[in-house]
Protein backbone atom coordinates (compact mmCIF):
# COMPACT_ATOMS: atom_id res chain seq x y z
CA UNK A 1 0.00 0.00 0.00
CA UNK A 2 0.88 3.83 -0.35
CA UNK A 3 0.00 7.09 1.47
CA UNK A 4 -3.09 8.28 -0.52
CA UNK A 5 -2.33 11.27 -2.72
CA UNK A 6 -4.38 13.75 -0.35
CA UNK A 7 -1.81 13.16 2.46
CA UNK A 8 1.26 13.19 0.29
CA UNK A 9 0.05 16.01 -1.37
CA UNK A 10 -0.93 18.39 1.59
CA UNK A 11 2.84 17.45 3.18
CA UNK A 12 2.21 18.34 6.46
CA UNK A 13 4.06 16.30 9.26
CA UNK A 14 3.79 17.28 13.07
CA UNK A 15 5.56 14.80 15.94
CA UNK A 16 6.32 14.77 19.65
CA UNK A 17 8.98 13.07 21.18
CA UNK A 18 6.47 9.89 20.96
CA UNK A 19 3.93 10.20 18.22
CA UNK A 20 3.76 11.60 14.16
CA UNK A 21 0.63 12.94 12.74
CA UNK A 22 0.36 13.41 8.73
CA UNK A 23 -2.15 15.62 7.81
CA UNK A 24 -4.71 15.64 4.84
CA UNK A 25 -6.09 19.35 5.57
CA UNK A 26 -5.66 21.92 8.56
CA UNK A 27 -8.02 19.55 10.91
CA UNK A 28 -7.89 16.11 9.55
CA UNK A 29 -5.10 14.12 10.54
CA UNK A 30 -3.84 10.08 11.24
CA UNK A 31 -1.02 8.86 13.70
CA UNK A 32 1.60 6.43 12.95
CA UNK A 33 2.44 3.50 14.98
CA UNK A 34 5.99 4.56 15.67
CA UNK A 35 8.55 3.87 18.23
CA UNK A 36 9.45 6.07 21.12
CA UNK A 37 12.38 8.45 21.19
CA UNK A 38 11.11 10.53 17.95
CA UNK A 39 13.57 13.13 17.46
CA UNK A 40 12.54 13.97 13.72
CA UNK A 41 9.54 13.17 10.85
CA UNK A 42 9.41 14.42 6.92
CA UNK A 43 8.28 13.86 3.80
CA UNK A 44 10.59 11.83 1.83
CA UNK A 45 8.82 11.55 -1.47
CA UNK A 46 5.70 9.69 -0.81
CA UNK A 47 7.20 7.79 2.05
CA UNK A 48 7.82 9.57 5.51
CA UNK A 49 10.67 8.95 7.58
CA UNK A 50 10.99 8.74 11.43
CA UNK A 51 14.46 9.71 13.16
CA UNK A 52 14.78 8.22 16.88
CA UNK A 53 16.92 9.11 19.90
CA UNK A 54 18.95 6.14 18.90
CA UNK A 55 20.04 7.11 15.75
CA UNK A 56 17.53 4.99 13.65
CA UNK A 57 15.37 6.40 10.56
CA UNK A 58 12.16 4.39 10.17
CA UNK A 59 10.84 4.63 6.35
CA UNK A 60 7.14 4.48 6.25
CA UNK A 61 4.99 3.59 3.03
CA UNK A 62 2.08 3.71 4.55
CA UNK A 63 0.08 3.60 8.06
CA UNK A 64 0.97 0.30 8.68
CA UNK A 65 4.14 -0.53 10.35
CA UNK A 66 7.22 1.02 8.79
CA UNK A 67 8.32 -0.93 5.90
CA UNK A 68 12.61 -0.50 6.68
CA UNK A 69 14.69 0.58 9.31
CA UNK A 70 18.55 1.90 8.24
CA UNK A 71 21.24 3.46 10.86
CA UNK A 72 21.91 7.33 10.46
């Protein structure tokens, strides 16, 4: 699966230190399932990616789990 074209194409990303919202207007919005420690979240083409505490960037495709994991 893919992030339907409304979220990719309204881009906005907000996250706390333990959740990431992406946003298909100004007040409609879905969480991820991510893990704790999130220090970062953007757009990376149609995928978004998660930066942890521990130095990890979680790719997302989707609103599933994250699809792959690499080491900053």
């Amino acid at each position: 699966m893919a992030f339907p074209s409304d979220y990719v194409n309204f881009g906005k990303i907000e996250f706390t230190s333990c959740s990431v919202f992406v946003y298909r207007t100004p007040h409609d919005r879905r969480a991820l399932t991510v893990p704790n420690g999130i220090v970062n979240a953007w757009w990376q083409g149609s995928n978004v990616a998660v930066e942890t505490s521990g130095g990890w960037v979680y790719m997302f495709t989707d609103f599933g789990s994250y699809s792959s994991k690499y080491k900053k």
